[in-house]
Protein backbone atom coordinates (compact mmCIF):
# COMPACT_ATOMS: atom_id res chain seq x y z
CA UNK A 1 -93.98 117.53 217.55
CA UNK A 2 -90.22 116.55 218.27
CA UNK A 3 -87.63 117.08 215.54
CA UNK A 4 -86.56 114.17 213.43
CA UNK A 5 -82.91 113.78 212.87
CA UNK A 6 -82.11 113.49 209.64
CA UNK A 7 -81.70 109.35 209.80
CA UNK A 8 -85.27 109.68 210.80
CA UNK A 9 -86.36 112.41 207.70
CA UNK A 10 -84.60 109.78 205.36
CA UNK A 11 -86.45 106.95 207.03
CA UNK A 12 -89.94 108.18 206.75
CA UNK A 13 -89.03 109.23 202.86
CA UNK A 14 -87.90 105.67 202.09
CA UNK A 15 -90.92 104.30 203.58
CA UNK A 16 -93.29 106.67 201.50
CA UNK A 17 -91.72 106.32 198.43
CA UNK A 18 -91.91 102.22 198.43
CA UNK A 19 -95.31 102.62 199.24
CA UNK A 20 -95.43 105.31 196.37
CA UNK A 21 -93.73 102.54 194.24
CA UNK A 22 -96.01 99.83 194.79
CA UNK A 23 -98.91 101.85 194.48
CA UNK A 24 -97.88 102.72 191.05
CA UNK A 25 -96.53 99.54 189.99
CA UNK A 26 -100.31 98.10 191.02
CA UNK A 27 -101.83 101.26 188.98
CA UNK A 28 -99.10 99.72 185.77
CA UNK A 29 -100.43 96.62 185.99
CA UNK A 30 -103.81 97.49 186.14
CA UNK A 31 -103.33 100.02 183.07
CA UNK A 32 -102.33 96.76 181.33
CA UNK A 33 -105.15 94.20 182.25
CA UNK A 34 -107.59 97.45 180.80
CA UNK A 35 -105.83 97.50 177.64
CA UNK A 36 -105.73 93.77 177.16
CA UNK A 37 -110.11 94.54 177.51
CA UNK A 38 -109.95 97.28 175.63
CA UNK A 39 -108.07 95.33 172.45
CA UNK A 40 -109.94 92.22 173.17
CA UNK A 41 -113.37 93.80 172.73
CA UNK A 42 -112.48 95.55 169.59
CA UNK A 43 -111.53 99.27 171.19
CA UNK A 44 -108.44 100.01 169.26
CA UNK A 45 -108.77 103.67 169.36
CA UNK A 46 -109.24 104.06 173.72
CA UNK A 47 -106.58 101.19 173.83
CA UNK A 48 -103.97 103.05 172.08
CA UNK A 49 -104.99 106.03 174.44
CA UNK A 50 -104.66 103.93 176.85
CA UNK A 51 -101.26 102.44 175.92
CA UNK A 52 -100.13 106.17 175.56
CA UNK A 53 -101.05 106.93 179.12
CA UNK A 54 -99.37 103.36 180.26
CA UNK A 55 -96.22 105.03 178.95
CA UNK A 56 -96.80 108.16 180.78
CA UNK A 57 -97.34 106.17 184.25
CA UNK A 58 -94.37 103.70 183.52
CA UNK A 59 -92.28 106.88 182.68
CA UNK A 60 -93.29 108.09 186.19
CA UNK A 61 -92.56 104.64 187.66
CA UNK A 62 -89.29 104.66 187.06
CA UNK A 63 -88.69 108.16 188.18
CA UNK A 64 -90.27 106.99 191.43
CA UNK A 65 -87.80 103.96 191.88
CA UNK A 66 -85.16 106.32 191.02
CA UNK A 67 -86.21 108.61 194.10
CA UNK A 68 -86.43 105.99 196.42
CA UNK A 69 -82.48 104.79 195.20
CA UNK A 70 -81.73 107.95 195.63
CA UNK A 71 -82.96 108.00 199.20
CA UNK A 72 -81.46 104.73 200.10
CA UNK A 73 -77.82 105.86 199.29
CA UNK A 74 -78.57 109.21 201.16
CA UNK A 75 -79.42 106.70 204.10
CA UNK A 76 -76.41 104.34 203.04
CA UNK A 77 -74.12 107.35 203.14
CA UNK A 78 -74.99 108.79 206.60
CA UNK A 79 -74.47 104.96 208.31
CA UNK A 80 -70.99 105.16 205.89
CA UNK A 81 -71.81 102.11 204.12
């Protein structure tokens, strides 16, 4: 397998972590459409678990997006924009 250059390295980790984003956006949103069940059928106590683990993946979320900022101005940087 042929080096990447580091353009390349920074490529492939802004690709994976807006697929990484999505993917946990979809897993937010679906967390949410649970808990809106969970309430509406009278499950307070395994919708407030729920909730508590909604935090935990929305928490992770934005650590995510952070990342792939974080990647995009390494990328933005080496083309000295």
């Amino acid at each position: 397998m042929a080096m990447r250059t580091a353009r390349e390295a920074t490529e492939r980790t802004i690709r994976l972590a807006e697929l990484h984003v999505a993917q946990q956006e979809a897993r937010v949103e679906q967390q949410k459409r649970l808990i809106a069940t969970l309430e509406a059928d009278g499950h307070t106590e395994l919708a407030n678990t729920a909730y508590q683990l909604l935090t935990e993946m929305t928490i992770l979320l934005a650590r995510m997006r952070d990342g792939l900022a974080h990647a995009e101005a390494r990328l933005m940087a080496r083309e000295g924009r």
